[in-house]
N, C-alpha and C. Protein backbone atom coordinates (compact mmCIF):
# COMPACT_ATOMS: atom_id res chain seq x y z
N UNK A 1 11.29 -35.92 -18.16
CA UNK A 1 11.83 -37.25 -18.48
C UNK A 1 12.96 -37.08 -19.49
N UNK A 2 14.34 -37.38 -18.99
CA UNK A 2 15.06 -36.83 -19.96
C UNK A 2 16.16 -38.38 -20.63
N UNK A 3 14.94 -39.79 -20.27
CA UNK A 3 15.99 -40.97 -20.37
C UNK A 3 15.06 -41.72 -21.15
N UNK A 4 15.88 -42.88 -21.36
CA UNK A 4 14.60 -44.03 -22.17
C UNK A 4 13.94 -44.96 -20.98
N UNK A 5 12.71 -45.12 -21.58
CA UNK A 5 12.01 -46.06 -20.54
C UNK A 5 11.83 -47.21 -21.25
N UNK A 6 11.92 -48.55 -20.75
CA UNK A 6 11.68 -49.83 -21.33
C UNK A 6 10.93 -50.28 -20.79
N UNK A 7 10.00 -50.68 -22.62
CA UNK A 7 9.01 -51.31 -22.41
C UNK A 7 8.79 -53.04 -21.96
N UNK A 8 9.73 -53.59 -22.34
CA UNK A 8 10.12 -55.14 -22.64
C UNK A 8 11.33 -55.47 -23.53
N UNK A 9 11.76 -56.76 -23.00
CA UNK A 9 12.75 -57.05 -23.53
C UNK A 9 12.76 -58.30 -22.88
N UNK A 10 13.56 -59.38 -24.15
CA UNK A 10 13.74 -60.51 -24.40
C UNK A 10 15.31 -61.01 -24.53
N UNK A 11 16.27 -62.11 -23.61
CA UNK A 11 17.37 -62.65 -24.04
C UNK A 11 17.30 -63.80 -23.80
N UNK A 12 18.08 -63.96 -25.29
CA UNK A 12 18.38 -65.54 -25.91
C UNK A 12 19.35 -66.26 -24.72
N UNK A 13 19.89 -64.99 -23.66
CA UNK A 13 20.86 -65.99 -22.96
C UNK A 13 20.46 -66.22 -21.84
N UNK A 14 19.57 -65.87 -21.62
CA UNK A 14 18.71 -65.87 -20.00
C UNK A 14 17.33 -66.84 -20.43
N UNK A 15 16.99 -67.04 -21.40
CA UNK A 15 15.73 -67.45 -22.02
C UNK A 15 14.78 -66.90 -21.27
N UNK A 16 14.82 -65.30 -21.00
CA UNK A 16 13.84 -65.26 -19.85
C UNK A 16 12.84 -63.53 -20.64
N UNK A 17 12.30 -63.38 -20.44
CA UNK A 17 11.02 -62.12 -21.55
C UNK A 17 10.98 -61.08 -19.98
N UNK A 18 10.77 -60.17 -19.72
CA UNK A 18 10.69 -58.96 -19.26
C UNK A 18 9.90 -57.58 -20.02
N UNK A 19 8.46 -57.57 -18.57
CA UNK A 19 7.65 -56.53 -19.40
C UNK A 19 7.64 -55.25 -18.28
N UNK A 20 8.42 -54.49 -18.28
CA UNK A 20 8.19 -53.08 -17.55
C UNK A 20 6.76 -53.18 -16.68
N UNK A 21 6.67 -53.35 -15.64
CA UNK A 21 5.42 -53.47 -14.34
C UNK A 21 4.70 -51.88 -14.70
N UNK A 22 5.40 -51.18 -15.46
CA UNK A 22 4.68 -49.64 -15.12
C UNK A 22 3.80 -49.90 -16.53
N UNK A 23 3.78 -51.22 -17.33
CA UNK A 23 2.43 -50.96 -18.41
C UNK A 23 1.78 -52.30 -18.02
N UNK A 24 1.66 -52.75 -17.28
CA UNK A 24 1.20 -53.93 -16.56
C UNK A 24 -1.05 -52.98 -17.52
N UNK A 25 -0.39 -52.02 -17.51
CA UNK A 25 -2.38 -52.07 -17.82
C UNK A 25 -3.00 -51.78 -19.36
N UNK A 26 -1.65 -52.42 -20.11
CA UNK A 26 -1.85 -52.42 -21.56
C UNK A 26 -2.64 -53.46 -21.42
N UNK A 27 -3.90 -53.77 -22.83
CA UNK A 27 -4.44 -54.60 -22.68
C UNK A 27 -3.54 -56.20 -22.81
N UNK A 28 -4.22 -57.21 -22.27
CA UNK A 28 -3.62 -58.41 -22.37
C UNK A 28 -3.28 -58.65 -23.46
N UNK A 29 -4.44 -58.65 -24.62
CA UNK A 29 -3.87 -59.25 -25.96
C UNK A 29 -2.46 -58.78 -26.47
N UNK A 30 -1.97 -57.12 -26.00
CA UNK A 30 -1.27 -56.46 -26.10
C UNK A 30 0.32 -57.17 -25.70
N UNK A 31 0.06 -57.02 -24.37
CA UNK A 31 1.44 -57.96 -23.54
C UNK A 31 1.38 -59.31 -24.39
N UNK A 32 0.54 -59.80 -24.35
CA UNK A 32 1.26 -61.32 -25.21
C UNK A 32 1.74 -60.78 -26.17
N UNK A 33 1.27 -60.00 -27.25
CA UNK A 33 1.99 -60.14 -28.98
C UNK A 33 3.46 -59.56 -28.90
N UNK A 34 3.75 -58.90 -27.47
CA UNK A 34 4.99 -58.19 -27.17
C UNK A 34 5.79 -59.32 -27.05
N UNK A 35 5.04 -60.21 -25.57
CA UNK A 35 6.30 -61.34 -25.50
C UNK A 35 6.45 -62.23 -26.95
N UNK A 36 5.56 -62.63 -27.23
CA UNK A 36 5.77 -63.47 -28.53
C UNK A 36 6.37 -62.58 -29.24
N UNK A 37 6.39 -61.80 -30.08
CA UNK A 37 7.21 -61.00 -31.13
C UNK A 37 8.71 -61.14 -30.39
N UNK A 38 9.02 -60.63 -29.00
CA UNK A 38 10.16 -60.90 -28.54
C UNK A 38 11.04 -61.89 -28.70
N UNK A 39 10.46 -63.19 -28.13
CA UNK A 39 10.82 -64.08 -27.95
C UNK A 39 11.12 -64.76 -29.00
N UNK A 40 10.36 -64.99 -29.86
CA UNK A 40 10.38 -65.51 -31.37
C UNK A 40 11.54 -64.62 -32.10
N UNK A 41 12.00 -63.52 -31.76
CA UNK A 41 12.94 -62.82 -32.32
C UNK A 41 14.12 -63.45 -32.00
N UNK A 42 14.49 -63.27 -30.40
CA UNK A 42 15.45 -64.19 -30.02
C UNK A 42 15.76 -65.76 -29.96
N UNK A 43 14.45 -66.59 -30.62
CA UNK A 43 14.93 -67.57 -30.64
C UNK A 43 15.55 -67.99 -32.21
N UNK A 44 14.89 -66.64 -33.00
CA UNK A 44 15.56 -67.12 -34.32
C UNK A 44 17.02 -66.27 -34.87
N UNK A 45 17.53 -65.57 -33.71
CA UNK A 45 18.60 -64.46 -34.07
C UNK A 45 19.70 -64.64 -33.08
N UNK A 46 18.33 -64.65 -31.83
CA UNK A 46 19.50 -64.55 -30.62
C UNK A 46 19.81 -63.21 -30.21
N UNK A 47 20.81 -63.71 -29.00
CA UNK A 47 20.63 -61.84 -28.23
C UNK A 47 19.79 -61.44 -27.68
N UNK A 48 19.72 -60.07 -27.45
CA UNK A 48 18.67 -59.47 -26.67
C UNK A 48 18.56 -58.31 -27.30
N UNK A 49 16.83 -58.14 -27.12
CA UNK A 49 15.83 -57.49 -27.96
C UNK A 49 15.05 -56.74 -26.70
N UNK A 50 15.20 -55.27 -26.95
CA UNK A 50 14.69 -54.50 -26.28
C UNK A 50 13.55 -53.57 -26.95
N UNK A 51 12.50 -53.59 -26.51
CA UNK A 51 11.54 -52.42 -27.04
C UNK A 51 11.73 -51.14 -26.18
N UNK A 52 11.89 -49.98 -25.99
CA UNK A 52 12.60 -48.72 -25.56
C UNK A 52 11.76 -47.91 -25.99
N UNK A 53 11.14 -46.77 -25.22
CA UNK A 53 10.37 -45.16 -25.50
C UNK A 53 11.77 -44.29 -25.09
N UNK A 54 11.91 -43.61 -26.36
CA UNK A 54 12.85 -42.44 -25.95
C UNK A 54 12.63 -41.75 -24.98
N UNK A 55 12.96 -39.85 -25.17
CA UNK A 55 12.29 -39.21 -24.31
C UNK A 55 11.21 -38.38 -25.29
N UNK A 56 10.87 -38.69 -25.91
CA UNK A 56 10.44 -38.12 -27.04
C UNK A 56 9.01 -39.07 -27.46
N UNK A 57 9.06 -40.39 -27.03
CA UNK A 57 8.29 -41.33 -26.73
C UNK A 57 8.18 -41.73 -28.08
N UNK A 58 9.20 -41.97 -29.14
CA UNK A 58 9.19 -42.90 -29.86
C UNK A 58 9.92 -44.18 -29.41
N UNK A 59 9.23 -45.26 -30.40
CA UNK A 59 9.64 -46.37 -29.64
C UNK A 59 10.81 -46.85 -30.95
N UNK A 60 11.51 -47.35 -30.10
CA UNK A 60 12.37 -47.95 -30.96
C UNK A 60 13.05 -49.36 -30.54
N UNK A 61 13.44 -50.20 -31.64
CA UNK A 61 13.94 -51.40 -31.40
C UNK A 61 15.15 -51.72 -31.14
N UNK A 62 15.57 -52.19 -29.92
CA UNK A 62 17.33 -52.11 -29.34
C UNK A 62 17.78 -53.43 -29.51
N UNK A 63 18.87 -53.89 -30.30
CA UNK A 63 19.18 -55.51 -30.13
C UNK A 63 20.79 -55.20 -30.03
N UNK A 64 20.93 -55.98 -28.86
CA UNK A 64 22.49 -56.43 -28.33
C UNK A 64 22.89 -57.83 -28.30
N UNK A 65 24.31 -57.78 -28.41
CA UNK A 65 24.16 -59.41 -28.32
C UNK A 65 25.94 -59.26 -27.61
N UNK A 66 26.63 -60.47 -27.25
CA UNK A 66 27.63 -60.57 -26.32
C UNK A 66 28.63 -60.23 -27.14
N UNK A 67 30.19 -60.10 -27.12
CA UNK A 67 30.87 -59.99 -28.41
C UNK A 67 31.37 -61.43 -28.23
N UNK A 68 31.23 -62.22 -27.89
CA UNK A 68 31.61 -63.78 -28.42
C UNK A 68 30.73 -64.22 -28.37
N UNK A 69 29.44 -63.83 -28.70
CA UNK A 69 28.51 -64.91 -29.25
C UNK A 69 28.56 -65.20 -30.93
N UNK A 70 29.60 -66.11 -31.61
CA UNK A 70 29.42 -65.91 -32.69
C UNK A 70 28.26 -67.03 -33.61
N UNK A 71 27.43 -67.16 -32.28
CA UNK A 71 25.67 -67.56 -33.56
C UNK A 71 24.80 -66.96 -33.44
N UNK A 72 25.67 -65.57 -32.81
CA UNK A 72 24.32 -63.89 -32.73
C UNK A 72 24.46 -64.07 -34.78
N UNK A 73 22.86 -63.95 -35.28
CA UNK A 73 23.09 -63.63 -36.78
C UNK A 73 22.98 -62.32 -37.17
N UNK A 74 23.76 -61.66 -37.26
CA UNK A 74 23.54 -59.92 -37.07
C UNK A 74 22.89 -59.70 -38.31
N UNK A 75 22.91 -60.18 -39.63
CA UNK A 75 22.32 -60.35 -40.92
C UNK A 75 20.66 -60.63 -40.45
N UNK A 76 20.44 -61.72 -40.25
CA UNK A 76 19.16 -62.12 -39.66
C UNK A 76 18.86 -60.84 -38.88
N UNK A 77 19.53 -60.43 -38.11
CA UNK A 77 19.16 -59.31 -36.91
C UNK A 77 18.42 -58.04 -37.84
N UNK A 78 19.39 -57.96 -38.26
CA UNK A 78 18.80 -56.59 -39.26
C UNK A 78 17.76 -56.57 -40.04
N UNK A 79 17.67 -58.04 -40.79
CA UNK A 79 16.11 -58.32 -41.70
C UNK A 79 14.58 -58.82 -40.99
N UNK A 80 15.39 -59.35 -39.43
CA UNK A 80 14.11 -58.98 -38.78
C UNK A 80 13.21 -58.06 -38.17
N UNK A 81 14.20 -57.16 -37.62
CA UNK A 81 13.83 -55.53 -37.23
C UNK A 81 13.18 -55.00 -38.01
N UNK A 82 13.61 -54.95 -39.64
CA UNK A 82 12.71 -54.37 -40.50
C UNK A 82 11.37 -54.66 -40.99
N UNK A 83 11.27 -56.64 -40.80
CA UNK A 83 10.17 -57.21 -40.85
C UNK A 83 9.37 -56.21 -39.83
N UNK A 84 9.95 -56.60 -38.91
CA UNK A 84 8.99 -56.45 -37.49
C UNK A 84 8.44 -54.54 -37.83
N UNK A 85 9.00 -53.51 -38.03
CA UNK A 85 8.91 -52.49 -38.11
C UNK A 85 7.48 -52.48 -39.21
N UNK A 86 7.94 -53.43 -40.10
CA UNK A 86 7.14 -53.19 -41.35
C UNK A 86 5.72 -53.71 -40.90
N UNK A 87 5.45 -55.15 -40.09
CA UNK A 87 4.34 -55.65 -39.70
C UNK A 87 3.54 -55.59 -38.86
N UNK A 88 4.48 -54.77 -37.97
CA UNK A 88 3.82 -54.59 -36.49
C UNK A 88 3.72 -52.98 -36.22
N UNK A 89 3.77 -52.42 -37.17
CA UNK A 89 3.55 -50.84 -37.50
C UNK A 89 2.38 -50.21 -36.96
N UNK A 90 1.26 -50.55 -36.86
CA UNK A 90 0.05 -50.39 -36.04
C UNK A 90 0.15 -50.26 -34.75
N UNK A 91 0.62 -51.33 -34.03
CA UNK A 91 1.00 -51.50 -33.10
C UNK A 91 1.75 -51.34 -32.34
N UNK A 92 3.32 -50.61 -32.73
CA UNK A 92 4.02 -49.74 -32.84
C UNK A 92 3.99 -48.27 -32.59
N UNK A 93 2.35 -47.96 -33.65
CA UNK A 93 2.21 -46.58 -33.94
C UNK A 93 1.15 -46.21 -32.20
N UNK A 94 0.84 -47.41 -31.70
CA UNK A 94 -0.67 -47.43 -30.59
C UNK A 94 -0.01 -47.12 -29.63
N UNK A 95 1.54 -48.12 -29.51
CA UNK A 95 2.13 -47.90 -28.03
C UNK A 95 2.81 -46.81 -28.08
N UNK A 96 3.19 -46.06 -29.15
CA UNK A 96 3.76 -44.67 -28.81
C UNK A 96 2.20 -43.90 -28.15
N UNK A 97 1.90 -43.69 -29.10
CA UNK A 97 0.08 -42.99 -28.95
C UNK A 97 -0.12 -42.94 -27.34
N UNK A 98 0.05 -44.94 -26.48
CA UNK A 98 0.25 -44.64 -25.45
C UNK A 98 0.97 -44.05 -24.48
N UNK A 99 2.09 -44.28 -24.44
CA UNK A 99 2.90 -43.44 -23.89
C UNK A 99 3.10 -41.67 -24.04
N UNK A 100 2.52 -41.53 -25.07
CA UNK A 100 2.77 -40.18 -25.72
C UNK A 100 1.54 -39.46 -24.64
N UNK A 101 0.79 -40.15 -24.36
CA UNK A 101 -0.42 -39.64 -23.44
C UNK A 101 -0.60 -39.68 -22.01
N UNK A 102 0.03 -41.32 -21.75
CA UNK A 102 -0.26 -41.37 -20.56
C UNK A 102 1.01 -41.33 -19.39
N UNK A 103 2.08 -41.12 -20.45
CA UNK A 103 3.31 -40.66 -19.58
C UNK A 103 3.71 -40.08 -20.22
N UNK A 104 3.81 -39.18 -20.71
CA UNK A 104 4.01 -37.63 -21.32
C UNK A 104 3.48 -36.76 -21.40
N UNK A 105 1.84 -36.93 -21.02
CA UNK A 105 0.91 -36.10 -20.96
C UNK A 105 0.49 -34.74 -21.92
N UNK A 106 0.78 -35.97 -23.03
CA UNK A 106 0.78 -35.01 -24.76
C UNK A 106 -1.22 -35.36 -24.94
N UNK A 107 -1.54 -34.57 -25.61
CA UNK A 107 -2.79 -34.31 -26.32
C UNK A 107 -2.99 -35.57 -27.38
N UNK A 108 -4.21 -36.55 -26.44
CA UNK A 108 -4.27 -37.56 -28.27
C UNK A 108 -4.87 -36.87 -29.24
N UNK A 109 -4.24 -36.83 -30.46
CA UNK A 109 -4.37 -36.14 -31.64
C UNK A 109 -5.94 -36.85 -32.46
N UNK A 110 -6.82 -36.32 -33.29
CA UNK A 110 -7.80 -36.55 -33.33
C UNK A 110 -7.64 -37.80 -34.05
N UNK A 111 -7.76 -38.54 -34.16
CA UNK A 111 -7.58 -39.59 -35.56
C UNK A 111 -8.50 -40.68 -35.26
């Protein structure tokens, strides 16, 4: 695997949430807190908000926005990412864990 795989992603200009069919078997509670965290991102920033597994299967947070959208808040953008990094860190740390295992076929580490 030498690309990024996406997990979900959310735009403010489509108003529309997108969850990758290939984790369709994360638990439910799981997929909702994704779309909600998404969505709630873009409705208070705007743009589009991508959750992304490297190849390396860290996950990381992708936000784009149009270049004439000027009520993308790129300020807002940045202090929410870090919220989100900071609060949803568990959960964060689970879906790498997943991927790190079940499509990378790495060793879960004892913990």
């Amino acid at each position: 695997m030498d690309e990024e795989v996406v997990l979900c992603a959310a735009s403010a200009y489509e108003e529309k949430y997108y969850l990758n069919p290939e984790f369709d078997s994360l638990p439910e509670i799981v997929k909702q807190e994704l779309q909600i965290m998404c969505v709630l991102y873009t409705a208070d920033v705007g743009g589009i908000l991508m959750l992304v597994f490297d190849e390396n299967g860290n996950l990381e947070l992708k936000v784009d926005h149009e270049e004439n959208d000027f009520a993308f808040d790129e300020i807002g953008s940045v202090l929410k990412i870090k919220e989100l990094q900071r609060t949803k860190r568990d959960l964060f740390e689970s879906l790498e864990m997943f991927f790190k295992v079940f499509y990378l076929g790495e060793e879960a580490d004892g913990e």
